[in-house]
C-alpha atoms as a PDB file:
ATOM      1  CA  UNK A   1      24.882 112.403  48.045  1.00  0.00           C
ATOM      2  CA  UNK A   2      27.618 109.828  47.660  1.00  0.00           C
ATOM      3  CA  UNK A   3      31.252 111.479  48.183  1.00  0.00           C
ATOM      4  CA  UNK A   4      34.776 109.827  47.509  1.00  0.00           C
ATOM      5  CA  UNK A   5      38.202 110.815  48.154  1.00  0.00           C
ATOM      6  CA  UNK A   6      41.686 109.159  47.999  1.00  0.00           C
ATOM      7  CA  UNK A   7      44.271 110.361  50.283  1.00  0.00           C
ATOM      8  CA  UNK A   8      47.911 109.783  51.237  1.00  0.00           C
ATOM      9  CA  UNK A   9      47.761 109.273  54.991  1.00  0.00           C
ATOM     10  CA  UNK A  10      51.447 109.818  56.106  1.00  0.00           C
ATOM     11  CA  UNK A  11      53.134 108.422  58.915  1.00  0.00           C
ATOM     12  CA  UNK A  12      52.252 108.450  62.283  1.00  0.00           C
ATOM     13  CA  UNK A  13      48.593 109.852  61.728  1.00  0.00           C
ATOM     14  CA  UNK A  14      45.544 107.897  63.683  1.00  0.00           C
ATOM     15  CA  UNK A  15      43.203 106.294  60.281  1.00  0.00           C
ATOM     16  CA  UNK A  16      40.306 107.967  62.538  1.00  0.00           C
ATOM     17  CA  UNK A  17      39.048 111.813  62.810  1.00  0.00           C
ATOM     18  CA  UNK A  18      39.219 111.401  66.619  1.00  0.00           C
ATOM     19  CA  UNK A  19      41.742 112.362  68.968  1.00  0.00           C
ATOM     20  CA  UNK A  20      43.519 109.442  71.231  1.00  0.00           C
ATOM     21  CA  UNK A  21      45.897 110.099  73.301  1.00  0.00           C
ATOM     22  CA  UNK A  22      47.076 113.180  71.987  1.00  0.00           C
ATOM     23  CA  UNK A  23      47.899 111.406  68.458  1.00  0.00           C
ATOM     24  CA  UNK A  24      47.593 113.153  65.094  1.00  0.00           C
ATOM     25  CA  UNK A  25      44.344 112.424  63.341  1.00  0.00           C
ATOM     26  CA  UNK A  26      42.930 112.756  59.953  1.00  0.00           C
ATOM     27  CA  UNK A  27      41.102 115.895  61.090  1.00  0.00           C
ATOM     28  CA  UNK A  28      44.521 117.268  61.225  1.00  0.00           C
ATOM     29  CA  UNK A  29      45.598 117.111  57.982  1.00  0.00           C
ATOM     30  CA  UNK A  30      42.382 116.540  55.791  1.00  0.00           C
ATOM     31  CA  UNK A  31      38.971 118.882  55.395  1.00  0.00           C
ATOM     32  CA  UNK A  32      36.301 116.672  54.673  1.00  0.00           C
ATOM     33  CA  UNK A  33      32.543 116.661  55.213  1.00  0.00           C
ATOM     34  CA  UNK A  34      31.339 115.399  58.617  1.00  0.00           C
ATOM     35  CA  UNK A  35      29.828 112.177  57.355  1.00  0.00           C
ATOM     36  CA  UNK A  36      32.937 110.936  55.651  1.00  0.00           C
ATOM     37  CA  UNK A  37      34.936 107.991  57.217  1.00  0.00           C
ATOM     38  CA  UNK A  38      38.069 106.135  55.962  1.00  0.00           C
ATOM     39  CA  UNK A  39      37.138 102.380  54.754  1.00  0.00           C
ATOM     40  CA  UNK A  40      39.025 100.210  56.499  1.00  0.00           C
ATOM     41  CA  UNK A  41      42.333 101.618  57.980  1.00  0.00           C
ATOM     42  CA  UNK A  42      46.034 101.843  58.098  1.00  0.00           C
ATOM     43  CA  UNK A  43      48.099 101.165  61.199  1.00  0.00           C
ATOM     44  CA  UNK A  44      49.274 104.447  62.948  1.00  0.00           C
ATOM     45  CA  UNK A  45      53.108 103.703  61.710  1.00  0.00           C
ATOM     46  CA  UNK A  46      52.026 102.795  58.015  1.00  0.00           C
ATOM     47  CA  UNK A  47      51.377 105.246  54.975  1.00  0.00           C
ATOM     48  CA  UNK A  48      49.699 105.818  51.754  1.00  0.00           C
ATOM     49  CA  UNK A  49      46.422 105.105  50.328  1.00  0.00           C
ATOM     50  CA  UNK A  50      43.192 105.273  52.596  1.00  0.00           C
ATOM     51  CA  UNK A  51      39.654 105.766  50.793  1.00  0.00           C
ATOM     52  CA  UNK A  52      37.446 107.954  52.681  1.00  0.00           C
ATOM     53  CA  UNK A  53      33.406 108.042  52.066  1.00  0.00           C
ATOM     54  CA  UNK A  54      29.937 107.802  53.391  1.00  0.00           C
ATOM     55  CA  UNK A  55      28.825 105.323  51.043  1.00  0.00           C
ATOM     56  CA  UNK A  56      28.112 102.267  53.142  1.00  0.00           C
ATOM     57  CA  UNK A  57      27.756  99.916  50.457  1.00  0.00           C
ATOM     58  CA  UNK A  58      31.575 100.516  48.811  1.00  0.00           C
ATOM     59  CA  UNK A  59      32.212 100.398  52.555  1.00  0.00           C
ATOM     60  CA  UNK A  60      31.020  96.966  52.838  1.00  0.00           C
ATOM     61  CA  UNK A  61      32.429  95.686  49.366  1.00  0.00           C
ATOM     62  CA  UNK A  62      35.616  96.918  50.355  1.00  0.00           C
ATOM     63  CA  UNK A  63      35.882  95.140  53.786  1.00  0.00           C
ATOM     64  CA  UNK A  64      34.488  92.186  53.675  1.00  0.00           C
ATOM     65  CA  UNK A  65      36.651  89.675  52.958  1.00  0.00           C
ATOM     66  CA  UNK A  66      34.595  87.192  50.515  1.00  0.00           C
ATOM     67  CA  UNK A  67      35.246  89.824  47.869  1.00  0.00           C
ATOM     68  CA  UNK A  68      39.300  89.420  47.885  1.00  0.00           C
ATOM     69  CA  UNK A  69      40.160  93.051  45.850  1.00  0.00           C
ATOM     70  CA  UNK A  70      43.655  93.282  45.937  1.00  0.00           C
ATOM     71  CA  UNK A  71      45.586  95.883  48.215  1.00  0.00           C
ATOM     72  CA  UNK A  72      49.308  96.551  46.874  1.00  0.00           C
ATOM     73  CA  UNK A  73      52.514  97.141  49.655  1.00  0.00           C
ATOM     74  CA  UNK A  74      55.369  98.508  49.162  1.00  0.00           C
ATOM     75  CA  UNK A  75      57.608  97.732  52.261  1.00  0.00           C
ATOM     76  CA  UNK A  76      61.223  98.555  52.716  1.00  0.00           C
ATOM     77  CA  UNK A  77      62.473  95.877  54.825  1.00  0.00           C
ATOM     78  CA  UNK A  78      65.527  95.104  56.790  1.00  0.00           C
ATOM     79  CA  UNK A  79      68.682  93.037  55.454  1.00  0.00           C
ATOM     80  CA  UNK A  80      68.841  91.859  51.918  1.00  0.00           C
ATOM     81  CA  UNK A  81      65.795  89.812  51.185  1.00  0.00           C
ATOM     82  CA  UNK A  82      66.658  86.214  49.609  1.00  0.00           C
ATOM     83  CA  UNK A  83      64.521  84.934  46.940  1.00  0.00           C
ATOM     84  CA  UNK A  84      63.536  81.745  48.982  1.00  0.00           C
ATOM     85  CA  UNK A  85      62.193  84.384  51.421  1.00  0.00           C
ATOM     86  CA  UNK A  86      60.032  86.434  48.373  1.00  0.00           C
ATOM     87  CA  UNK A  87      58.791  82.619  47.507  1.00  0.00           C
ATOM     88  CA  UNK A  88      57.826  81.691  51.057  1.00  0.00           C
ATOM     89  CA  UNK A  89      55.551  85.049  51.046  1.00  0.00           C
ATOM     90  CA  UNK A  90      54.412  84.575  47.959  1.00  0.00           C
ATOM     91  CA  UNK A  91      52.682  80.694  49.204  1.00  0.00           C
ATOM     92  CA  UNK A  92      52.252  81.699  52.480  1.00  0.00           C
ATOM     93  CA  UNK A  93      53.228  81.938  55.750  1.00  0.00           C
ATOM     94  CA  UNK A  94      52.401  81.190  59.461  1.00  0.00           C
ATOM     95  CA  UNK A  95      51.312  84.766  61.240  1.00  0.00           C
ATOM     96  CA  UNK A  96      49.529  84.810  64.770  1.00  0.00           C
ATOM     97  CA  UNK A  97      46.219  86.348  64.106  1.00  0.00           C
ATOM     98  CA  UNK A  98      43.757  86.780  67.412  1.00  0.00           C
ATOM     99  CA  UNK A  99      46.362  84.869  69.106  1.00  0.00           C
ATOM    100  CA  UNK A 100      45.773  81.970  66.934  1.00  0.00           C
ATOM    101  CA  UNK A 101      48.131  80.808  64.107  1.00  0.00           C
ATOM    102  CA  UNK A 102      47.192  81.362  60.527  1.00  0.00           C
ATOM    103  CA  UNK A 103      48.709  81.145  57.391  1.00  0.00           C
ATOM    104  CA  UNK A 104      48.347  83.664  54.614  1.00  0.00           C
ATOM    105  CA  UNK A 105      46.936  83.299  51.390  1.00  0.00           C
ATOM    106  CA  UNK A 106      48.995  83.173  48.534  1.00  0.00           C
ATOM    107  CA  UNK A 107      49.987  86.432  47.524  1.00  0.00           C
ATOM    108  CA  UNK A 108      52.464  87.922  44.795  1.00  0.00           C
ATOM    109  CA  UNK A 109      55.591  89.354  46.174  1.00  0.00           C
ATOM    110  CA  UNK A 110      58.532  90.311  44.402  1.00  0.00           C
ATOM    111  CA  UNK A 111      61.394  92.589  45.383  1.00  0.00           C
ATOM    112  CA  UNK A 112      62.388  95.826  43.245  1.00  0.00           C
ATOM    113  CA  UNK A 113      66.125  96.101  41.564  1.00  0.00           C
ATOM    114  CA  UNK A 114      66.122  99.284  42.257  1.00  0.00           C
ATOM    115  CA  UNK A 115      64.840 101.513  44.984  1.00  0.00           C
ATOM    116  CA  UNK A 116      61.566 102.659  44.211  1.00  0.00           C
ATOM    117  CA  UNK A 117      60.405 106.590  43.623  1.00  0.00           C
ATOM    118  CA  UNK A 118      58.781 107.161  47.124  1.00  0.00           C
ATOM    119  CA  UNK A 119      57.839 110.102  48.990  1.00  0.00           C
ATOM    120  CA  UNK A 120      61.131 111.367  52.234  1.00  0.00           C
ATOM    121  CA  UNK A 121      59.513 110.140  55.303  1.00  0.00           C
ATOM    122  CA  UNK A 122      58.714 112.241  58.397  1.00  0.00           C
ATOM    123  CA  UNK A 123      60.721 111.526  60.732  1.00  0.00           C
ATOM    124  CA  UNK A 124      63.262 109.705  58.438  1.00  0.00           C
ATOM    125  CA  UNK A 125      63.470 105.541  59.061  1.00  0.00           C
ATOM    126  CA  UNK A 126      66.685 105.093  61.483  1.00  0.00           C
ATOM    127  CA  UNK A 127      69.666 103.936  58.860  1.00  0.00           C
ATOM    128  CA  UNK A 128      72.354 101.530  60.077  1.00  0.00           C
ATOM    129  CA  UNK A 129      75.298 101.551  58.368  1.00  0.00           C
ATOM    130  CA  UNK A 130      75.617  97.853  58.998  1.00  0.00           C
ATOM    131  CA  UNK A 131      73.221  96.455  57.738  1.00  0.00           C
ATOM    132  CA  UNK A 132      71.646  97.069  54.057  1.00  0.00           C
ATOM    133  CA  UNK A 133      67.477  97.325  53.576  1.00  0.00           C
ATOM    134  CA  UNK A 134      65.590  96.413  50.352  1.00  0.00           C
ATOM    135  CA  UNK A 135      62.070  97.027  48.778  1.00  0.00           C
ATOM    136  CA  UNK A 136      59.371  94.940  48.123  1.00  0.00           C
ATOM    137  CA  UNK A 137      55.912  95.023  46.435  1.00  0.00           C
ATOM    138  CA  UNK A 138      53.336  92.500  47.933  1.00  0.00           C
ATOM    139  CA  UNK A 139      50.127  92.500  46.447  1.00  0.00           C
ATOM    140  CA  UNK A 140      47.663  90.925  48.841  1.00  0.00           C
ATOM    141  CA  UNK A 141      43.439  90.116  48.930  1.00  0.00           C
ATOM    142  CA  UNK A 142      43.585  89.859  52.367  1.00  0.00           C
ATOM    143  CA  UNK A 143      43.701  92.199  55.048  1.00  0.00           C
ATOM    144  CA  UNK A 144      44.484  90.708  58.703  1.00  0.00           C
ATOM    145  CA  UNK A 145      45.657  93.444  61.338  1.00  0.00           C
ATOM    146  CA  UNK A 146      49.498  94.635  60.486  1.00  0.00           C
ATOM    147  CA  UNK A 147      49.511  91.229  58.010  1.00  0.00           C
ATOM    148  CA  UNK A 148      52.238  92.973  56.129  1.00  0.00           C
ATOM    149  CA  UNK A 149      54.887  93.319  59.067  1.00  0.00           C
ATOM    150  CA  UNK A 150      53.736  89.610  60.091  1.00  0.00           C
ATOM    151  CA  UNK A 151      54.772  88.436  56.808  1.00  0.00           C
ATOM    152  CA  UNK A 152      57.770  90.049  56.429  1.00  0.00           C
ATOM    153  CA  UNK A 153      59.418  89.224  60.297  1.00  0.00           C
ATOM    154  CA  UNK A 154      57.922  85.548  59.889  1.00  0.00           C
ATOM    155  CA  UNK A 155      60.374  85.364  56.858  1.00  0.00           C
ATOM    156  CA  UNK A 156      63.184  87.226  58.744  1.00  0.00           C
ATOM    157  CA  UNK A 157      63.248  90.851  57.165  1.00  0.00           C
ATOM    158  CA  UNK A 158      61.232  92.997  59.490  1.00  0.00           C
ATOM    159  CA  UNK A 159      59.336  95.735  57.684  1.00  0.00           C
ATOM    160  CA  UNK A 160      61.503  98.959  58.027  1.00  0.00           C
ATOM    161  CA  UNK A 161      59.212 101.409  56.291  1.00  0.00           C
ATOM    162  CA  UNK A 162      55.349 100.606  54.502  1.00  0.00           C
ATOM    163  CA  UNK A 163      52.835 102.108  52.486  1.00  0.00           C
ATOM    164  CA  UNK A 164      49.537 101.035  50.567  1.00  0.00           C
ATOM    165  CA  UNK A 165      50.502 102.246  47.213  1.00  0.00           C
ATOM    166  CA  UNK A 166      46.863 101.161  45.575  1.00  0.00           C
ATOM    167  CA  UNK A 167      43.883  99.507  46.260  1.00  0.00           C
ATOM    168  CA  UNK A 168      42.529  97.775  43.268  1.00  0.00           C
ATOM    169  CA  UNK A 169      43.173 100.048  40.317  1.00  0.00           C
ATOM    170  CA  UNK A 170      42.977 103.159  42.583  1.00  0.00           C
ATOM    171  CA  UNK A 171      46.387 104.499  43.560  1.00  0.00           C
ATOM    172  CA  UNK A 172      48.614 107.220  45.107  1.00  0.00           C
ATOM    173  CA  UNK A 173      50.388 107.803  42.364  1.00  0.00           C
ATOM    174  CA  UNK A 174      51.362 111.948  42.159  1.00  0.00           C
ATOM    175  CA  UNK A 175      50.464 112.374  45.628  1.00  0.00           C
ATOM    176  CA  UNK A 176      52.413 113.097  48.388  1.00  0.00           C
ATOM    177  CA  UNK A 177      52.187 112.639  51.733  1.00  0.00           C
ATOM    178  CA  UNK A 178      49.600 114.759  53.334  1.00  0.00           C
ATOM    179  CA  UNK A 179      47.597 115.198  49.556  1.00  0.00           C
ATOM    180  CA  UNK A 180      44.195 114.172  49.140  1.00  0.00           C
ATOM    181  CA  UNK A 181      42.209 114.155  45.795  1.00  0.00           C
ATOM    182  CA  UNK A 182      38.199 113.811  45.556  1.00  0.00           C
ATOM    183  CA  UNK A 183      37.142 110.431  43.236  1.00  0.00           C
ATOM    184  CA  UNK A 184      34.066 111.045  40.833  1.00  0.00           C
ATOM    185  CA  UNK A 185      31.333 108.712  41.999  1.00  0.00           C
ATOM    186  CA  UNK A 186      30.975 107.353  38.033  1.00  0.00           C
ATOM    187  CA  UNK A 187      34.717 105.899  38.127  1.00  0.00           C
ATOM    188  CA  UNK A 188      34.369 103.852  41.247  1.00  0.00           C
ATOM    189  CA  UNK A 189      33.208 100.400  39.928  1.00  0.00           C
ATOM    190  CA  UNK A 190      35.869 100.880  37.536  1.00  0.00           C
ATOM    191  CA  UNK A 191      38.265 102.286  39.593  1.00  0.00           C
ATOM    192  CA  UNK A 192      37.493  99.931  42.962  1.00  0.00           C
ATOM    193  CA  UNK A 193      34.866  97.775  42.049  1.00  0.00           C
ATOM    194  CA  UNK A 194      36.112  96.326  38.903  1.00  0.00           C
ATOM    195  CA  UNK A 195      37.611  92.726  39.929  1.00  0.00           C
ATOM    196  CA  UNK A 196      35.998  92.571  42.957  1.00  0.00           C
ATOM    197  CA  UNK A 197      33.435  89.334  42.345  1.00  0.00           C
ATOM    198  CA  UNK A 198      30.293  91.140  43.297  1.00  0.00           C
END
């Protein structure tokens, strides 16, 4: 039988149920059947939304990169972001990928007016009085290892703080850090599937 959950990873928690080098793992935090694996992953240092399952087929739509669903970021990011910086990530940019250049797809970014509602994080990001930070939501259909911090230092605001707030239409809304909640099977085309060219 086909199982689904959504969880808020938080921040420095291992996207694996396995111990390495004495690192927090989802088997920490989250009771789950033994057959149950996250799709895909979030770096160690990132937070929010991970899908976990042991259907191998959503596994496969979800990953493989000819299907292009859309992943959205928020990322609190160093300095005062310009808008010719949100335009330059919104056509692309020049990341090293594999040690190879490549240059994103175009994505949309914009940057919120105001801070957005977000869960306190564990420890706390280091504040410099100095030097001011701003949010941004980058919606991508692309996932390259730590793409989002690539973008965001190729443009010169280094990511500060980020978290997956939704994959396709399936979000963290209402939970916090830590939360998980369990995804009827029937609302997963809809809720993951749904733009996602199969």
């Amino acid at each position: 039988m086909n199982k689904y959950f959504a969880i808020y990873k938080p921040f420095n928690v291992l996207s694996q149920f396995t111990s390495q080098e004495g690192k927090k793992t989802l088997k920490d935090i989250f009771d789950v059947p033994g057959d149950v694996y996250p799709v895909g992953r979030l770096d160690y240092d990132s937070e929010g939304l991970l899908i976990l399952t042991n259907d191998k087929k959503l596994n496969h739509q979800l990953l493989h990169p000819g299907f292009e669903h859309e992943r959205e970021y928020w990322a609190q990011v160093e300095g005062t972001i310009t808008s010719d910086a949100i335009n330059d990530l919104n056509r692309g940019v020049d990341i090293t990928v594999e040690g190879k250049i490549y240059r994103t797809k175009k994505c949309f970014a914009t940057k919120f007016e105001t801070e957005p509602k977000v869960p306190e994080r564990n420890p706390p990001i280091r504040f410099r009085q100095s030097i001011p930070t701003s949010w941004i939501k980058l919606v991508l259909t692309e996932g390259k290892n730590r793409q989002v911090r690539k973008m965001t230092a190729a443009v010169g605001f280094p990511t500060l703080r980020l978290i997956r707030q939704r994959i396709e239409k399936c979000s963290i809304e209402g939970l916090e850090p830590g939360e998980m909640m369990i995804l009827d099977e029937k609302e997963i085309p809809k809720l993951l599937l749904a733009n996602i060219n199969l």
